[in-house]
PDB file of N, CA and C in Angstrom:
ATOM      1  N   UNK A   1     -14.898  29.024 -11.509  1.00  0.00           N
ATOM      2  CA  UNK A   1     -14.583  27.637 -11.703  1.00  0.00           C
ATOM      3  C   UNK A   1     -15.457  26.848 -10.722  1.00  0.00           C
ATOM      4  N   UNK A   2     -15.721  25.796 -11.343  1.00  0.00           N
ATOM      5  CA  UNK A   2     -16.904  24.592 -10.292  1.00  0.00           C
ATOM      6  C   UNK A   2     -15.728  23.187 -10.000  1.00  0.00           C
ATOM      7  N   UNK A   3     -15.516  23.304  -8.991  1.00  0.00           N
ATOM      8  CA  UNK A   3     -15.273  22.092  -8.402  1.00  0.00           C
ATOM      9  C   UNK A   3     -16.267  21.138  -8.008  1.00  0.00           C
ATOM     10  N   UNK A   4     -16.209  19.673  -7.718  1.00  0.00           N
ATOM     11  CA  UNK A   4     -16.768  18.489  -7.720  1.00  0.00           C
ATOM     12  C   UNK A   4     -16.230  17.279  -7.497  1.00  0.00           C
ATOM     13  N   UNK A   5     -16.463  16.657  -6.121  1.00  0.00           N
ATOM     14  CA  UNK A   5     -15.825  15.413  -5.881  1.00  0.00           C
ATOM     15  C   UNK A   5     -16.795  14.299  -6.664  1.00  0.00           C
ATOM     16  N   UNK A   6     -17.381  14.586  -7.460  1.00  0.00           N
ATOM     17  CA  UNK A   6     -18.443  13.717  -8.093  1.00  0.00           C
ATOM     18  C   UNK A   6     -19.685  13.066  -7.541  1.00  0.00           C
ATOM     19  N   UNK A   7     -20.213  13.452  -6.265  1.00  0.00           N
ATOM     20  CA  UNK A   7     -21.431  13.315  -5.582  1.00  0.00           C
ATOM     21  C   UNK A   7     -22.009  14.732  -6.303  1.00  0.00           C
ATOM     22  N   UNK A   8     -23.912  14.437  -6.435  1.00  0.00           N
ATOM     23  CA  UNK A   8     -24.498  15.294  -6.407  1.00  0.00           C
ATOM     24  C   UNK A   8     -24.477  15.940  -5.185  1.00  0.00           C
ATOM     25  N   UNK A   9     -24.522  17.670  -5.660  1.00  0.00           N
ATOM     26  CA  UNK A   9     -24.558  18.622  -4.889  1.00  0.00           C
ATOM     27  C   UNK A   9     -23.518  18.912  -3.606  1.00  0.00           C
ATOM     28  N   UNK A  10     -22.494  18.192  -4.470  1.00  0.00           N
ATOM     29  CA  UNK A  10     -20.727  18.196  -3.216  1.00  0.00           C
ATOM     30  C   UNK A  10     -20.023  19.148  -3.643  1.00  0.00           C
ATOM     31  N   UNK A  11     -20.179  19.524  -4.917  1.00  0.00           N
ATOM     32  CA  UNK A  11     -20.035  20.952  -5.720  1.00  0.00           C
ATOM     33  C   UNK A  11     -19.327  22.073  -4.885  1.00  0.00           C
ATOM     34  N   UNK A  12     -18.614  22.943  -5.285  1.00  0.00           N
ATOM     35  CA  UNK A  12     -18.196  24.058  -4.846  1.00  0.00           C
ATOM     36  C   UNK A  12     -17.769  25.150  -5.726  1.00  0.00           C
ATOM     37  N   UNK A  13     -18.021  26.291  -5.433  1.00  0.00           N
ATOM     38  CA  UNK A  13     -17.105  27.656  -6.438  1.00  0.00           C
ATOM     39  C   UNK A  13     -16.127  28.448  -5.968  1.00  0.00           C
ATOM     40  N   UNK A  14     -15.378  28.102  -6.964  1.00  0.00           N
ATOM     41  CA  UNK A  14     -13.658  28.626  -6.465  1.00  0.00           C
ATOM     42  C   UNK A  14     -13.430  29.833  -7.317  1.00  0.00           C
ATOM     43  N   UNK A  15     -13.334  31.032  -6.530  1.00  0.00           N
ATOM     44  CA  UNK A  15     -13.224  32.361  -7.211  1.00  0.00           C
ATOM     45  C   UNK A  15     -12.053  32.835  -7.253  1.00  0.00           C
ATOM     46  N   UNK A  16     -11.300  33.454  -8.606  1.00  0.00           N
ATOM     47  CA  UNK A  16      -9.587  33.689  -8.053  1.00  0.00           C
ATOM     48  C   UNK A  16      -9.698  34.979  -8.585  1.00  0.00           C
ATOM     49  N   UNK A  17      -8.951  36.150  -7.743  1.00  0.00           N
ATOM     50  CA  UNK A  17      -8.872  37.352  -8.353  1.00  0.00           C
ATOM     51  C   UNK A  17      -7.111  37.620  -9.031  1.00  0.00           C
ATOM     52  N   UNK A  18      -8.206  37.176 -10.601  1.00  0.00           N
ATOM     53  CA  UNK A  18      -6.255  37.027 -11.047  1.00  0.00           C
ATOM     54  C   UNK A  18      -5.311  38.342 -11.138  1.00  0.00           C
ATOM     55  N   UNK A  19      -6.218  39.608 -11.087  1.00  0.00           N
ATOM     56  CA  UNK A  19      -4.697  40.784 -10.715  1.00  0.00           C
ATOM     57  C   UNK A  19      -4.584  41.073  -9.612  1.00  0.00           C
ATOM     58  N   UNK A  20      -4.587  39.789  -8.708  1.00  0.00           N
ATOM     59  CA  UNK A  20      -3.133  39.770  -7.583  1.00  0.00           C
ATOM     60  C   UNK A  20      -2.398  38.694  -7.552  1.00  0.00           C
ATOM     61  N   UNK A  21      -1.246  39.385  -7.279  1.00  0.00           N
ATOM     62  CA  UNK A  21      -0.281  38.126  -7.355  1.00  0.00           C
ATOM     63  C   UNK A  21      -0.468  37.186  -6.134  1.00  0.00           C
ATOM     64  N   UNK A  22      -0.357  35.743  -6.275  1.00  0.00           N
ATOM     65  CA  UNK A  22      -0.643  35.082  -4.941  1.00  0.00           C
ATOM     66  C   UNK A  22       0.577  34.586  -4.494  1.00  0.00           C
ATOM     67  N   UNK A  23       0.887  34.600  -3.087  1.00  0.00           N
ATOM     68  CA  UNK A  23       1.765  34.084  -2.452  1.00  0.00           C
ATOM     69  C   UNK A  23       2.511  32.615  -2.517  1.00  0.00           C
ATOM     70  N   UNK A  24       3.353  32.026  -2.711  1.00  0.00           N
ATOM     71  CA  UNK A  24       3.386  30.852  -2.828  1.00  0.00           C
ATOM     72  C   UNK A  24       3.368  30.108  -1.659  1.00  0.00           C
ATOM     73  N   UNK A  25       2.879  29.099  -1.496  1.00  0.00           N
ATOM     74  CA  UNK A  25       2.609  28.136  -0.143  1.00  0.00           C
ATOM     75  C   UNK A  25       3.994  27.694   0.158  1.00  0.00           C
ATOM     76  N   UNK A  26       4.017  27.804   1.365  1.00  0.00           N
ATOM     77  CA  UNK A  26       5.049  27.088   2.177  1.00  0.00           C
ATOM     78  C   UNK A  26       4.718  25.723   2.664  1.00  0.00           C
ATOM     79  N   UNK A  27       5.452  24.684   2.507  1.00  0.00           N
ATOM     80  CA  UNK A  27       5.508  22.912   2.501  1.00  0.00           C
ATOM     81  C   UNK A  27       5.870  22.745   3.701  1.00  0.00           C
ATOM     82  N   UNK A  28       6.016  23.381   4.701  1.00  0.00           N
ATOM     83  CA  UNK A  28       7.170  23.506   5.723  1.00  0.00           C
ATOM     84  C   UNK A  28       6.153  23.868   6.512  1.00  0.00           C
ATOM     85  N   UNK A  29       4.890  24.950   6.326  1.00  0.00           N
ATOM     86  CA  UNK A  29       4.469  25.409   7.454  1.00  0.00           C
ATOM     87  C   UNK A  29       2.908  24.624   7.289  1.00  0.00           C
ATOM     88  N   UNK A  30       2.677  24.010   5.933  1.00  0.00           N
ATOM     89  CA  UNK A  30       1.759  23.073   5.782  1.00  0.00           C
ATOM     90  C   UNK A  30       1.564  21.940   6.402  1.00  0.00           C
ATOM     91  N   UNK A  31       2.632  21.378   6.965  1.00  0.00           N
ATOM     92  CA  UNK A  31       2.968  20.256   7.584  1.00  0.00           C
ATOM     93  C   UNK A  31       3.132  20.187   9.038  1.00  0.00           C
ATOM     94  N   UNK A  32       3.859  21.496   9.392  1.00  0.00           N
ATOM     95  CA  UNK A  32       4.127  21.936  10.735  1.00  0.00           C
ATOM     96  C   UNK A  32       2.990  21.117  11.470  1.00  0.00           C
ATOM     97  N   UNK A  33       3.543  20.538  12.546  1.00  0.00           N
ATOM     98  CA  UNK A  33       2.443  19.863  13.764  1.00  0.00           C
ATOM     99  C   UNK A  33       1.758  18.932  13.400  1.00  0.00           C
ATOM    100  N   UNK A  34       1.988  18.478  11.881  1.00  0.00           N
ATOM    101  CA  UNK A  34       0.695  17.060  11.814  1.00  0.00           C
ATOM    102  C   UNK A  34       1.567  15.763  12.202  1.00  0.00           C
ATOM    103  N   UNK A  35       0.878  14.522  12.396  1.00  0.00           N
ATOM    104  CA  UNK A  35       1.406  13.683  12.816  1.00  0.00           C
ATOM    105  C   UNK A  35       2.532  12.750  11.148  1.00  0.00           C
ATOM    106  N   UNK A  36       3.077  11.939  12.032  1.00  0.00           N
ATOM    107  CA  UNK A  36       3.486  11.375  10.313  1.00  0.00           C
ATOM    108  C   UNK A  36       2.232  10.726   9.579  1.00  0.00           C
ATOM    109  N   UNK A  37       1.460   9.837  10.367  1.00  0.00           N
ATOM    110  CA  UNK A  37       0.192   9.624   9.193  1.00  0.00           C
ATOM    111  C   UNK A  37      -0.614  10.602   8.690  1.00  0.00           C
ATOM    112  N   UNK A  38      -0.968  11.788   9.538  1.00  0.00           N
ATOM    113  CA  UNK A  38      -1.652  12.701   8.808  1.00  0.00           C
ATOM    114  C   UNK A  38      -0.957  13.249   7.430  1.00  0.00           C
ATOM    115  N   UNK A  39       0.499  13.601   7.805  1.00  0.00           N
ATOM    116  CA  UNK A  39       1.711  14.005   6.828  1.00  0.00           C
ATOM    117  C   UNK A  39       1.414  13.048   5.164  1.00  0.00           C
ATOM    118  N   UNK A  40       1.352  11.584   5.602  1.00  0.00           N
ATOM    119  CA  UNK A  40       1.305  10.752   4.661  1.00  0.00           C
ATOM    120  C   UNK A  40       0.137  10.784   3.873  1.00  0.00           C
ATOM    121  N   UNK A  41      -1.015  11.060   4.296  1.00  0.00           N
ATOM    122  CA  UNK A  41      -2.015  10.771   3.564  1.00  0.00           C
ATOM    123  C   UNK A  41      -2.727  12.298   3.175  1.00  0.00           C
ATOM    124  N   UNK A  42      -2.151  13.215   4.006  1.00  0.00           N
ATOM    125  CA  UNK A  42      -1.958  15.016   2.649  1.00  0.00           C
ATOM    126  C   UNK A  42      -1.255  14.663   1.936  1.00  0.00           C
ATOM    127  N   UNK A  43       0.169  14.110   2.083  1.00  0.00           N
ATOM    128  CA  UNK A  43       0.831  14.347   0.324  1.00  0.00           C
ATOM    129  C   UNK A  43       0.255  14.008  -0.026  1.00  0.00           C
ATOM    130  N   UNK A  44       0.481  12.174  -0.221  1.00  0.00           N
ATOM    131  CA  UNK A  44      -0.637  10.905  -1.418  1.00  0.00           C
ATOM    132  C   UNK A  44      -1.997  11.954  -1.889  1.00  0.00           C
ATOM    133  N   UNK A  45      -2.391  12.715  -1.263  1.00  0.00           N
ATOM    134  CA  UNK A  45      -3.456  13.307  -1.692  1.00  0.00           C
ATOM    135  C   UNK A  45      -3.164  14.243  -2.450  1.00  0.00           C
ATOM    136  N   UNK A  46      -2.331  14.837  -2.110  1.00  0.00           N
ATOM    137  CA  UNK A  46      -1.441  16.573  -2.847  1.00  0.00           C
ATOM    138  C   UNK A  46      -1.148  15.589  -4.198  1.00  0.00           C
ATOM    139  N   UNK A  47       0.039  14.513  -4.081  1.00  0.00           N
ATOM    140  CA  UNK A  47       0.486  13.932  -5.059  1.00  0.00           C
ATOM    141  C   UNK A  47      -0.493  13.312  -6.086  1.00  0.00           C
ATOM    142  N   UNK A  48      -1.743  12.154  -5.710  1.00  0.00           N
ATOM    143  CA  UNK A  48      -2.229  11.313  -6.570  1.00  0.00           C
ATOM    144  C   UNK A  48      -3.327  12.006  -6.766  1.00  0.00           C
ATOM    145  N   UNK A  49      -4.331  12.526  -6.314  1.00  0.00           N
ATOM    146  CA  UNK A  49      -5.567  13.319  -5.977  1.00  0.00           C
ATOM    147  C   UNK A  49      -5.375  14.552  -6.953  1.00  0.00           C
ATOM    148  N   UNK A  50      -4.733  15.921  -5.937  1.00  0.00           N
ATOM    149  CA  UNK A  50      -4.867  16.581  -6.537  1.00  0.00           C
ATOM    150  C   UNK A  50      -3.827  16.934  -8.104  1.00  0.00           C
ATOM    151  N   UNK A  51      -3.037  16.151  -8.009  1.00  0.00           N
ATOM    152  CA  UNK A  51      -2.162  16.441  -9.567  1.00  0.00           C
ATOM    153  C   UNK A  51      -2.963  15.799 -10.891  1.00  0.00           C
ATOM    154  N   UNK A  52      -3.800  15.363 -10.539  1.00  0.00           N
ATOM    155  CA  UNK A  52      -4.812  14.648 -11.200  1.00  0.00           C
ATOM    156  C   UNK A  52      -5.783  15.594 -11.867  1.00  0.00           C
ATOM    157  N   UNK A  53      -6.325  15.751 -10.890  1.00  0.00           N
ATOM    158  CA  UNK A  53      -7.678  16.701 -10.878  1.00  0.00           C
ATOM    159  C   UNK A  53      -7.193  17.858 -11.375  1.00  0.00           C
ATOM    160  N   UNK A  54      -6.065  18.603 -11.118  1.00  0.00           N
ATOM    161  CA  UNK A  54      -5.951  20.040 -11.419  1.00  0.00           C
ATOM    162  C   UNK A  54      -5.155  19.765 -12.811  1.00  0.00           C
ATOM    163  N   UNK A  55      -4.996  18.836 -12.898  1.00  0.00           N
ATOM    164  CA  UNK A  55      -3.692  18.673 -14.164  1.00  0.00           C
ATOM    165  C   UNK A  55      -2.033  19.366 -13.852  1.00  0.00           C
ATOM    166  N   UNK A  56      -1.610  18.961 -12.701  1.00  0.00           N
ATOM    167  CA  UNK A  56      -0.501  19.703 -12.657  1.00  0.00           C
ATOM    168  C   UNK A  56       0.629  18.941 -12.345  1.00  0.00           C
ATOM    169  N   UNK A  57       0.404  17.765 -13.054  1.00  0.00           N
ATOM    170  CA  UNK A  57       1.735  16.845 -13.223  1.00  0.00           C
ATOM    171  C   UNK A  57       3.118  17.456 -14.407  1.00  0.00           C
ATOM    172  N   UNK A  58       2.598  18.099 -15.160  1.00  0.00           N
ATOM    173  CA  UNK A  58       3.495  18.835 -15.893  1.00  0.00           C
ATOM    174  C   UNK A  58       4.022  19.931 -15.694  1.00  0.00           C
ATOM    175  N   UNK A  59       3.379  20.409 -14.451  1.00  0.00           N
ATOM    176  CA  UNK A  59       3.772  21.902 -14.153  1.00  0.00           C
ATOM    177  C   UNK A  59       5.195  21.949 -13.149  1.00  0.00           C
ATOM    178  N   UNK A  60       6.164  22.664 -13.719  1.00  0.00           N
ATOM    179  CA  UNK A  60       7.127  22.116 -13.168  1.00  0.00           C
ATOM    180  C   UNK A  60       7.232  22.950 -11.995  1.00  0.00           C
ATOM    181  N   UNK A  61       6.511  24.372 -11.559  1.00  0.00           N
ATOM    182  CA  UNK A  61       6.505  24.620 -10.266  1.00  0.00           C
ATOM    183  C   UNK A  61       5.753  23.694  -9.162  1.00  0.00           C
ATOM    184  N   UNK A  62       4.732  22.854  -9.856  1.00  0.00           N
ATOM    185  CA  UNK A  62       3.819  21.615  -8.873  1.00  0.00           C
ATOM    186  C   UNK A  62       4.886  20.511  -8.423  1.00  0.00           C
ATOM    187  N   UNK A  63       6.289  20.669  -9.483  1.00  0.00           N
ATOM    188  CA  UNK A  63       6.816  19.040  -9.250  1.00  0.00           C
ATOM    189  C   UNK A  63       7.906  19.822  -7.972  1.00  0.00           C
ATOM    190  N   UNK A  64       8.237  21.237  -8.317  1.00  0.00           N
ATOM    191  CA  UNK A  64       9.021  21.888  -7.642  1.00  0.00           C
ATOM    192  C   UNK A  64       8.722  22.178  -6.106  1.00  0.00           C
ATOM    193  N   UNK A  65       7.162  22.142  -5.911  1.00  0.00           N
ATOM    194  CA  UNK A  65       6.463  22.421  -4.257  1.00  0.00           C
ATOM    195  C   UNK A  65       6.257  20.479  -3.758  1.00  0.00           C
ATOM    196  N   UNK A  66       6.164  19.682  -4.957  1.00  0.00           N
ATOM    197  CA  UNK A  66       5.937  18.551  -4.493  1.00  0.00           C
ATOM    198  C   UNK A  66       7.518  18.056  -3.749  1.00  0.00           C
ATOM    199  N   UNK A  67       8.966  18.313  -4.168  1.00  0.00           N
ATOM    200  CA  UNK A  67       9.578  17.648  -3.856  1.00  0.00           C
ATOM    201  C   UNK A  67       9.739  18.676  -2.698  1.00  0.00           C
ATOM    202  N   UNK A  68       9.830  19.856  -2.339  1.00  0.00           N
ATOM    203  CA  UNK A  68       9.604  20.620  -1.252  1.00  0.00           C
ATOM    204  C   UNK A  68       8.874  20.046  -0.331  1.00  0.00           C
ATOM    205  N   UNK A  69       7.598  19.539  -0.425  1.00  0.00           N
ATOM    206  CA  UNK A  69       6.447  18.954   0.715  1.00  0.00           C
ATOM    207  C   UNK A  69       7.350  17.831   1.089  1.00  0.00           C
ATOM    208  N   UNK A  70       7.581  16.668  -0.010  1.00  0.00           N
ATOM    209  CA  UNK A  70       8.692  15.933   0.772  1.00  0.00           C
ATOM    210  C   UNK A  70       9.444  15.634   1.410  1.00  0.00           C
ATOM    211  N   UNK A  71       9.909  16.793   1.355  1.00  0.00           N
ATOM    212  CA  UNK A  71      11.776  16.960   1.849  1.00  0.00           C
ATOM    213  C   UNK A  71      10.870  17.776   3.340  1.00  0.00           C
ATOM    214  N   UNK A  72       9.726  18.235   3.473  1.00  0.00           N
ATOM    215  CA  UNK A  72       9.294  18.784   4.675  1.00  0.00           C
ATOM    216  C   UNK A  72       8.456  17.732   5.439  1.00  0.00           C
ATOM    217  N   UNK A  73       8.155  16.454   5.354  1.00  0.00           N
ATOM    218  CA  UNK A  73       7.755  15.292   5.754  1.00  0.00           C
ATOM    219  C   UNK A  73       8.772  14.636   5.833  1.00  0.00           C
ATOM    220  N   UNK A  74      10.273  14.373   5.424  1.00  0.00           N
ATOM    221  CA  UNK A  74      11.130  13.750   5.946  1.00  0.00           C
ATOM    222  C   UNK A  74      12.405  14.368   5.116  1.00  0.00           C
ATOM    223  N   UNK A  75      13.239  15.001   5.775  1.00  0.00           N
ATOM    224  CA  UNK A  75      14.474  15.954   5.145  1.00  0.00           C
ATOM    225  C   UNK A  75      15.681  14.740   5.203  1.00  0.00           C
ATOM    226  N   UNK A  76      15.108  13.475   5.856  1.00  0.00           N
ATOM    227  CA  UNK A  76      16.581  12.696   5.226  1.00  0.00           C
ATOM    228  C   UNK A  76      15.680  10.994   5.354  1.00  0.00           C
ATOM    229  N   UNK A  77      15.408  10.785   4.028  1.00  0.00           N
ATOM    230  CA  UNK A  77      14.746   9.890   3.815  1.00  0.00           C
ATOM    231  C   UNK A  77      15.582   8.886   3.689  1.00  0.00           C
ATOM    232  N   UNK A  78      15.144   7.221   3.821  1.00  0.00           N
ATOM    233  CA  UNK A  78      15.895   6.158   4.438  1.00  0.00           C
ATOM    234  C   UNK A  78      16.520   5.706   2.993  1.00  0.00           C
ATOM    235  N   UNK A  79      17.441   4.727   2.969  1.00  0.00           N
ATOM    236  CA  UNK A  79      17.566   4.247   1.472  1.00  0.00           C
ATOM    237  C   UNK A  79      16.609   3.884   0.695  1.00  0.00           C
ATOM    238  N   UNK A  80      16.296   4.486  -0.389  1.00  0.00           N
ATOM    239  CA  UNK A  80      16.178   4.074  -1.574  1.00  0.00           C
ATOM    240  C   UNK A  80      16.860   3.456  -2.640  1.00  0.00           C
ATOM    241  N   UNK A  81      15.831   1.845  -2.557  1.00  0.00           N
ATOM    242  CA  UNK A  81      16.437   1.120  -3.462  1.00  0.00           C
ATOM    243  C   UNK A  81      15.858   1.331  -5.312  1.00  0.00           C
ATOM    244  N   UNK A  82      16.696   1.037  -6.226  1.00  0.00           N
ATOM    245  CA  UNK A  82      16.781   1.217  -7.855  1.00  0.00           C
ATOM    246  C   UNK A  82      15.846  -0.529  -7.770  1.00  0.00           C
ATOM    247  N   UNK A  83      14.313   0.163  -8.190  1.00  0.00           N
ATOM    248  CA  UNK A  83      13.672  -1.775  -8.274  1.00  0.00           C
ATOM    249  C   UNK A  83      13.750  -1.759  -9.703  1.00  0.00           C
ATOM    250  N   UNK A  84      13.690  -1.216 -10.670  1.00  0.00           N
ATOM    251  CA  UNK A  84      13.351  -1.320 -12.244  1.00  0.00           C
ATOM    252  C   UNK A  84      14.168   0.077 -12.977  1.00  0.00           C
ATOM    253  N   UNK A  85      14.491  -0.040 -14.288  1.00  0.00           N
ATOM    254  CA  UNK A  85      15.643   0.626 -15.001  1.00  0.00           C
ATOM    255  C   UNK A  85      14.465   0.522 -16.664  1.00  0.00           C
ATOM    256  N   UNK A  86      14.507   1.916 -17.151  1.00  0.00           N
ATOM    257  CA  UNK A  86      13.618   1.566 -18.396  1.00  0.00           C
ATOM    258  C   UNK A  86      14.451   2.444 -19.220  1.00  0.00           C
ATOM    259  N   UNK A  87      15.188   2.275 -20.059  1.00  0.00           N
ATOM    260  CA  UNK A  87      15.882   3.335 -20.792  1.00  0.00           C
ATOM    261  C   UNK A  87      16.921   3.826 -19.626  1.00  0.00           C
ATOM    262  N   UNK A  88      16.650   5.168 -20.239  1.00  0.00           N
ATOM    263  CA  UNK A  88      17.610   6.001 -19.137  1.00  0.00           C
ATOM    264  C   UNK A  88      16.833   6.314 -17.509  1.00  0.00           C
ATOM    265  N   UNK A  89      15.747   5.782 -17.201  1.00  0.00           N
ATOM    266  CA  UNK A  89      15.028   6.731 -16.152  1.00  0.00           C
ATOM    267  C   UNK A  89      14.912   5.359 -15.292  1.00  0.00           C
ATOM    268  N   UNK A  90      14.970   5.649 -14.012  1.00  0.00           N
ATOM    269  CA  UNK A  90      15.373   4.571 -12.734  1.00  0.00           C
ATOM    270  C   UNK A  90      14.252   4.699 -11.670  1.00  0.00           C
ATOM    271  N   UNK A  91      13.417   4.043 -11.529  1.00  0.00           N
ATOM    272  CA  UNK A  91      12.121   3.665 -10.493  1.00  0.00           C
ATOM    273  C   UNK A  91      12.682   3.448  -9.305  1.00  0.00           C
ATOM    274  N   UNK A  92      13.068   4.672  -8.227  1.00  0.00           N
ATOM    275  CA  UNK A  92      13.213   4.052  -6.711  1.00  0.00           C
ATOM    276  C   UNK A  92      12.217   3.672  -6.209  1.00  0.00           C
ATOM    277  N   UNK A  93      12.435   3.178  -4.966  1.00  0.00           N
ATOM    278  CA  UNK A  93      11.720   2.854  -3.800  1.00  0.00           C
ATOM    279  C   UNK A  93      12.057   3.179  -2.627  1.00  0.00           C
ATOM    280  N   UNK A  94      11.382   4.035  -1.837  1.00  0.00           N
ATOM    281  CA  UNK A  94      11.864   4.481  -0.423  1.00  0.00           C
ATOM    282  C   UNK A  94      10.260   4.501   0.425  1.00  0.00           C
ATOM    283  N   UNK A  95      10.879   4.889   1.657  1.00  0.00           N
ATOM    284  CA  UNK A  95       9.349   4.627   2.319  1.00  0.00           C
ATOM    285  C   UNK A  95       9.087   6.040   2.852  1.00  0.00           C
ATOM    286  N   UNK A  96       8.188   7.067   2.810  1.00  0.00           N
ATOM    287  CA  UNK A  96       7.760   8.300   2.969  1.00  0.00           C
ATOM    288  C   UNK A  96       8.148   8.603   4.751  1.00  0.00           C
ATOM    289  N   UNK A  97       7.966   7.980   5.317  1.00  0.00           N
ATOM    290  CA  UNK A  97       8.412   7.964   6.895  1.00  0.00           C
ATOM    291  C   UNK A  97       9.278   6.868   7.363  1.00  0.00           C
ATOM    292  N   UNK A  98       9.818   6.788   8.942  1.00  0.00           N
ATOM    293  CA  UNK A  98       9.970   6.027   9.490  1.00  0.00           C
ATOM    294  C   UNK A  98       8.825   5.062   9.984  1.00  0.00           C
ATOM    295  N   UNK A  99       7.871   5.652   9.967  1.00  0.00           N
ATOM    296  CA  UNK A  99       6.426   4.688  10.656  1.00  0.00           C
ATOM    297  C   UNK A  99       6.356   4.277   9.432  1.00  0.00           C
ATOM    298  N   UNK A 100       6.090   4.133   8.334  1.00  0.00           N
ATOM    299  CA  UNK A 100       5.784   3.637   7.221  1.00  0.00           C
ATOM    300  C   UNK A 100       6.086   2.090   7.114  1.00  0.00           C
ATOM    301  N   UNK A 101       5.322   1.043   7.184  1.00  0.00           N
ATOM    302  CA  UNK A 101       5.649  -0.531   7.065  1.00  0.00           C
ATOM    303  C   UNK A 101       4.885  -0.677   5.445  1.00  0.00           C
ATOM    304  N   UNK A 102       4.339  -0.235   5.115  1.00  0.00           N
ATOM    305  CA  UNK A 102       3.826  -1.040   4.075  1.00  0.00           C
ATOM    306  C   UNK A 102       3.547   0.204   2.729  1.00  0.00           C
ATOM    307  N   UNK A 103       3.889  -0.404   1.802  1.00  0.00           N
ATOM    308  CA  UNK A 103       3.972   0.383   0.232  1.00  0.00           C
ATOM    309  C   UNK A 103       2.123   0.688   0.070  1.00  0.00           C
ATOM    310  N   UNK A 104       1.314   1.662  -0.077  1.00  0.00           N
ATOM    311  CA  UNK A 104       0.187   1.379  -0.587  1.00  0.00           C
ATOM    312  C   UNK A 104      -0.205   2.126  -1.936  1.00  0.00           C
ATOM    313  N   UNK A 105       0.680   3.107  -1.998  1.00  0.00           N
ATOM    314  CA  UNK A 105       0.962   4.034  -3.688  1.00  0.00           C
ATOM    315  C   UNK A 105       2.134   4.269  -3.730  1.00  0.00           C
ATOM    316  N   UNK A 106       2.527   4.752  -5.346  1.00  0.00           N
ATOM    317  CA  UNK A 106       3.646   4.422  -6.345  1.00  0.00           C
ATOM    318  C   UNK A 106       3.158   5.946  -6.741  1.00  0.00           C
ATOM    319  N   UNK A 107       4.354   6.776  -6.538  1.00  0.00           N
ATOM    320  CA  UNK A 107       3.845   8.448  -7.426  1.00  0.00           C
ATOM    321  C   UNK A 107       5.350   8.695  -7.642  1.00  0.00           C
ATOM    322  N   UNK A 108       5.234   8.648  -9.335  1.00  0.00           N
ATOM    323  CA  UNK A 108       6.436   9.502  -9.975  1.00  0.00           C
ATOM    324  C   UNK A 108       6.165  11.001  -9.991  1.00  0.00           C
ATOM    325  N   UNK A 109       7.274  11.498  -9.627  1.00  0.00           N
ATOM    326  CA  UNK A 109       7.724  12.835  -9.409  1.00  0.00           C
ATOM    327  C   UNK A 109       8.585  13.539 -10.207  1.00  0.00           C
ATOM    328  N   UNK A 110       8.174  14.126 -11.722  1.00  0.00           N
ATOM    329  CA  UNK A 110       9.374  14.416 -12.297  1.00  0.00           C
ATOM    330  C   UNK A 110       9.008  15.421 -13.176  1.00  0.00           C
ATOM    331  N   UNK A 111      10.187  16.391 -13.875  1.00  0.00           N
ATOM    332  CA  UNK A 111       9.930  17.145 -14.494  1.00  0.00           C
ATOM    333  C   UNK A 111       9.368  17.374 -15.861  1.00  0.00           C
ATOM    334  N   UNK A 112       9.179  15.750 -16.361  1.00  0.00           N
ATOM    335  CA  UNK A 112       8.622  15.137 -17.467  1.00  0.00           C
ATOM    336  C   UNK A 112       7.128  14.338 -17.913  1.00  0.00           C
ATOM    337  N   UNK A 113       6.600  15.082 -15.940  1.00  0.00           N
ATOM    338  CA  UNK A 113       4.819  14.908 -15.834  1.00  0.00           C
ATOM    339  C   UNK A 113       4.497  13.929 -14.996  1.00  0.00           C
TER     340      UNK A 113
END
């Protein structure tokens, strides 16, 4: 597989040896020791970046390690308020940290992509 941040020659080759089974990543030890902004701007990246690129907004083990990384960047997140109601499905709002002052991305998280 060829990866590409879309600059010439930024390119890379990602080799997977698929008869082994791979370990699943721990969210917990990914995070271990970074600061809260560093914390903030790996998810947004895990979340908007790479669910993008790899296509793994539908994958429900991706939505399953995403709310894991979360809950390992803040295990008791502040209120979340209900801003918008569309049918049956409810748009919170919460803020990813305590340092967090200002909203700068919006990432739904769900088992429906």
């Amino acid at each position: 597989m060829r990866l590409s941040a879309g600059a010439v020659g930024s390119g890379a080759d990602l080799h997977v040896k698929e008869d082994q089974e791979q370990a699943d990543v721990d969210p917990y030890a990914l995070t271990a020791g970074l600061t809260q902004n560093a914390c903030a701007v790996f998810v947004t990246t895990i979340l908007n970046t790479w669910a993008g690129m790899f296509r793994l907004g539908r994958s429900r083990r991706f939505v399953a390690f995403a709310m894991d990384l979360l809950r390992s960047v803040n295990e008791k997140p502040g209120v979340a308020d209900c801003v918008a109601t569309i049918g049956d499905i409810r748009l919170f709002e919460t803020f990813l940290n305590g340092d967090c002052a200002d909203i700068s991305s919006a990432v739904l998280v769900s088992d429906l992509g």
